[in-house]
C-alpha atoms as a PDB file:
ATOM      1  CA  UNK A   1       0.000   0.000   0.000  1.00  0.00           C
ATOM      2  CA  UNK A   2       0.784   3.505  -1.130  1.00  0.00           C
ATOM      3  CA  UNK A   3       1.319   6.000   2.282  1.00  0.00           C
ATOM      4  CA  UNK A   4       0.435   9.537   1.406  1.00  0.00           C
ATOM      5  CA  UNK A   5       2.878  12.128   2.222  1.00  0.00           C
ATOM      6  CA  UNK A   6       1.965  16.101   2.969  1.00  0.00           C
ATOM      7  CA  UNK A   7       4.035  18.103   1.246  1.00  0.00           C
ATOM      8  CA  UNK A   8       5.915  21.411   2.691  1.00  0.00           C
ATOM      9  CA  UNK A   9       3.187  23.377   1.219  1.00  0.00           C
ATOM     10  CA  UNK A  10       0.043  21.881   2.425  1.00  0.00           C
ATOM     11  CA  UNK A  11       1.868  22.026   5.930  1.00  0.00           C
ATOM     12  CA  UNK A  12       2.798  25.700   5.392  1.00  0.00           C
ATOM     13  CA  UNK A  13      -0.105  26.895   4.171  1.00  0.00           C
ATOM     14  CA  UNK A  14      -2.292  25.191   6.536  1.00  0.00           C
ATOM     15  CA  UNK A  15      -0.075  26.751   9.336  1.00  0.00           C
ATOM     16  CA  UNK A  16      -0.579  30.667   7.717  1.00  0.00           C
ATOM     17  CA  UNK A  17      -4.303  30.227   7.540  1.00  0.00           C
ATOM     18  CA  UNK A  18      -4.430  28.774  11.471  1.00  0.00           C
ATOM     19  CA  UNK A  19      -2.085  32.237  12.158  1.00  0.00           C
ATOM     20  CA  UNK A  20      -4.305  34.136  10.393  1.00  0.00           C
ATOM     21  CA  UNK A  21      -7.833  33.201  11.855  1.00  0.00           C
ATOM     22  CA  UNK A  22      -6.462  33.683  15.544  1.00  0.00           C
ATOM     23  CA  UNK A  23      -5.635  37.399  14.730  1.00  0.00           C
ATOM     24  CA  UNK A  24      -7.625  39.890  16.560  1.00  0.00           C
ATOM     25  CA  UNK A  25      -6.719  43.929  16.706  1.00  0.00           C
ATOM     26  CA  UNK A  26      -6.394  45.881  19.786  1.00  0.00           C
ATOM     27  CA  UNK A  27      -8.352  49.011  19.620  1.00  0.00           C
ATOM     28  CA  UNK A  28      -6.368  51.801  21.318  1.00  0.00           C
ATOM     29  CA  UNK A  29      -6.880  55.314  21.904  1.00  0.00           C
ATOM     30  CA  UNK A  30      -3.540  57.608  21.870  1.00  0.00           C
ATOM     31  CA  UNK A  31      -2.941  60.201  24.181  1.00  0.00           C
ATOM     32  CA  UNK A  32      -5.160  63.804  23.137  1.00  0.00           C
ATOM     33  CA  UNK A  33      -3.090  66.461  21.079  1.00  0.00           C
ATOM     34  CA  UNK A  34      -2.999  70.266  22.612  1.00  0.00           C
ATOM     35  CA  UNK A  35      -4.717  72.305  20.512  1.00  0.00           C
ATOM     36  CA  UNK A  36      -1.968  74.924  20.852  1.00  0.00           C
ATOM     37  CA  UNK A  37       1.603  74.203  19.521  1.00  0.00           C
ATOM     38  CA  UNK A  38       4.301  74.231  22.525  1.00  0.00           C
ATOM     39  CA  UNK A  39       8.477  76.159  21.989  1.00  0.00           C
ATOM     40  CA  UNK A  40       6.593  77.075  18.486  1.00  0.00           C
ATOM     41  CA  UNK A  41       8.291  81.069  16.845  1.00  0.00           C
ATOM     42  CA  UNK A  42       4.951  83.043  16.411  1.00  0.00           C
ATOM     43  CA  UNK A  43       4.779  84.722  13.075  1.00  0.00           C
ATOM     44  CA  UNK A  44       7.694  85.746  11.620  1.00  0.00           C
ATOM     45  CA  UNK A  45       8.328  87.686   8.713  1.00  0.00           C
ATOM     46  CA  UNK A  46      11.309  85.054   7.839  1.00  0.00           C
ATOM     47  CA  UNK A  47       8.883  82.445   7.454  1.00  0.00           C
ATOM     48  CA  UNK A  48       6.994  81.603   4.353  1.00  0.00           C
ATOM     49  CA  UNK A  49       3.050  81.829   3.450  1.00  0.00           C
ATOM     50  CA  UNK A  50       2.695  78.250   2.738  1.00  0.00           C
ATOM     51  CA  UNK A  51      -0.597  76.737   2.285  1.00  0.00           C
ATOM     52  CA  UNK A  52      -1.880  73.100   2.789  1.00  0.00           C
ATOM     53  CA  UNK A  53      -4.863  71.645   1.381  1.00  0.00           C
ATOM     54  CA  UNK A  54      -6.961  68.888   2.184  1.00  0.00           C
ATOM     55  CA  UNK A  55      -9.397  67.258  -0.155  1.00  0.00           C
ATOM     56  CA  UNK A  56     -11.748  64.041   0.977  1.00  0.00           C
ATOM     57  CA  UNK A  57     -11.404  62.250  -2.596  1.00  0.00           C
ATOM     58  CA  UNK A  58     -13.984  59.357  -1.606  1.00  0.00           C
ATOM     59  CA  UNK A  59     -14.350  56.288   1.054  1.00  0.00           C
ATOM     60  CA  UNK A  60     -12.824  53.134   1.291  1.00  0.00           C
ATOM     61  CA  UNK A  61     -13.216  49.920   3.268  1.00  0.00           C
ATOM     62  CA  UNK A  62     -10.718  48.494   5.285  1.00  0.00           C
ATOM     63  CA  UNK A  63     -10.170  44.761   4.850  1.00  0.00           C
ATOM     64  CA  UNK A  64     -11.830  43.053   8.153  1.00  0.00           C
ATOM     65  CA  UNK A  65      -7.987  40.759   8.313  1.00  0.00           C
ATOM     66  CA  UNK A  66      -6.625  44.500   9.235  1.00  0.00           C
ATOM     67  CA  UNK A  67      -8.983  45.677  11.762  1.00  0.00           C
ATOM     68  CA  UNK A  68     -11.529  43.522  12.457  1.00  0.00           C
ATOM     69  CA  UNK A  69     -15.414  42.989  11.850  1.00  0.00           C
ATOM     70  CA  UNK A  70     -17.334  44.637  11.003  1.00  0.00           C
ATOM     71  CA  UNK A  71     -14.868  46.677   8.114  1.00  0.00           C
ATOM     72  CA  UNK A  72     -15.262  50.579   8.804  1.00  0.00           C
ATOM     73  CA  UNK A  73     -15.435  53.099   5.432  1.00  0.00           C
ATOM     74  CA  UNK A  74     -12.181  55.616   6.087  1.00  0.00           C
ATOM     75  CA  UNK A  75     -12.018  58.809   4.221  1.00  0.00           C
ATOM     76  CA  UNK A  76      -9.563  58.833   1.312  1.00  0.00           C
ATOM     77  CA  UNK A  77      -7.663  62.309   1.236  1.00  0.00           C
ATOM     78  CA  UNK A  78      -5.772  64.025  -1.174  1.00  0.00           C
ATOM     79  CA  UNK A  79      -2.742  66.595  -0.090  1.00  0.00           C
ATOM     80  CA  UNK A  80      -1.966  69.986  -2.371  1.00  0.00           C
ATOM     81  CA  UNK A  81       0.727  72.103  -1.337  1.00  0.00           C
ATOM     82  CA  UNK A  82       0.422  75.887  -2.066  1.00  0.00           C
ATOM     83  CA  UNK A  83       3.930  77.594  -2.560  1.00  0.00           C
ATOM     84  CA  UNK A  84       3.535  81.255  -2.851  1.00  0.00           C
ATOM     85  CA  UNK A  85       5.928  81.694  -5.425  1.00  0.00           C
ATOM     86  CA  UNK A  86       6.283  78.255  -7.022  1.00  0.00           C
ATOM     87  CA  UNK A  87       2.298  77.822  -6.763  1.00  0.00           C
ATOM     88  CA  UNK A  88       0.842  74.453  -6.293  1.00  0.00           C
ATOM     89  CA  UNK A  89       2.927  71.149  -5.704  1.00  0.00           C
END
């Protein structure tokens, strides 16, 4: 009689998908932000008028293997730089 034999891969890939189904994420808040900016030069005249802008492009939804069920929608933002004299980058 013939004995079967599991290959490497079979084992492996049995292994990654027992790995995979005991993952859970940890939800955790960081610490809050102060509004204000601490050891921060007020305006300066040897600083330049930069601008930042922040566009919301659409929504997408996070796979449930990367944070859990059920799979939030996260905004999908879009960064423009405003130079004042090389305009936008």
């Amino acid at each position: 009689m013939k004995q079967h034999k599991l290959s490497p891969i079979l084992i492996i890939i049995s292994l990654l998908l027992i790995g995979l189904s005991c993952y859970s994420p940890i939800n955790s808040r960081g610490k809050d932000i102060d509004e204000t900016l601490t050891n921060w030069p007020q305006t300066n005249s040897n600083f330049i008028n930069i601008k930042l802008h922040i566009f919301n492009t659409g929504m997408n939804k996070v796979s449930p293997l990367l944070v859990g069920s059920p799979a939030p929608w996260r905004p999908a933002p879009a960064f423009l730089i405003e130079h004042p004299i090389h305009g936008l980058i």
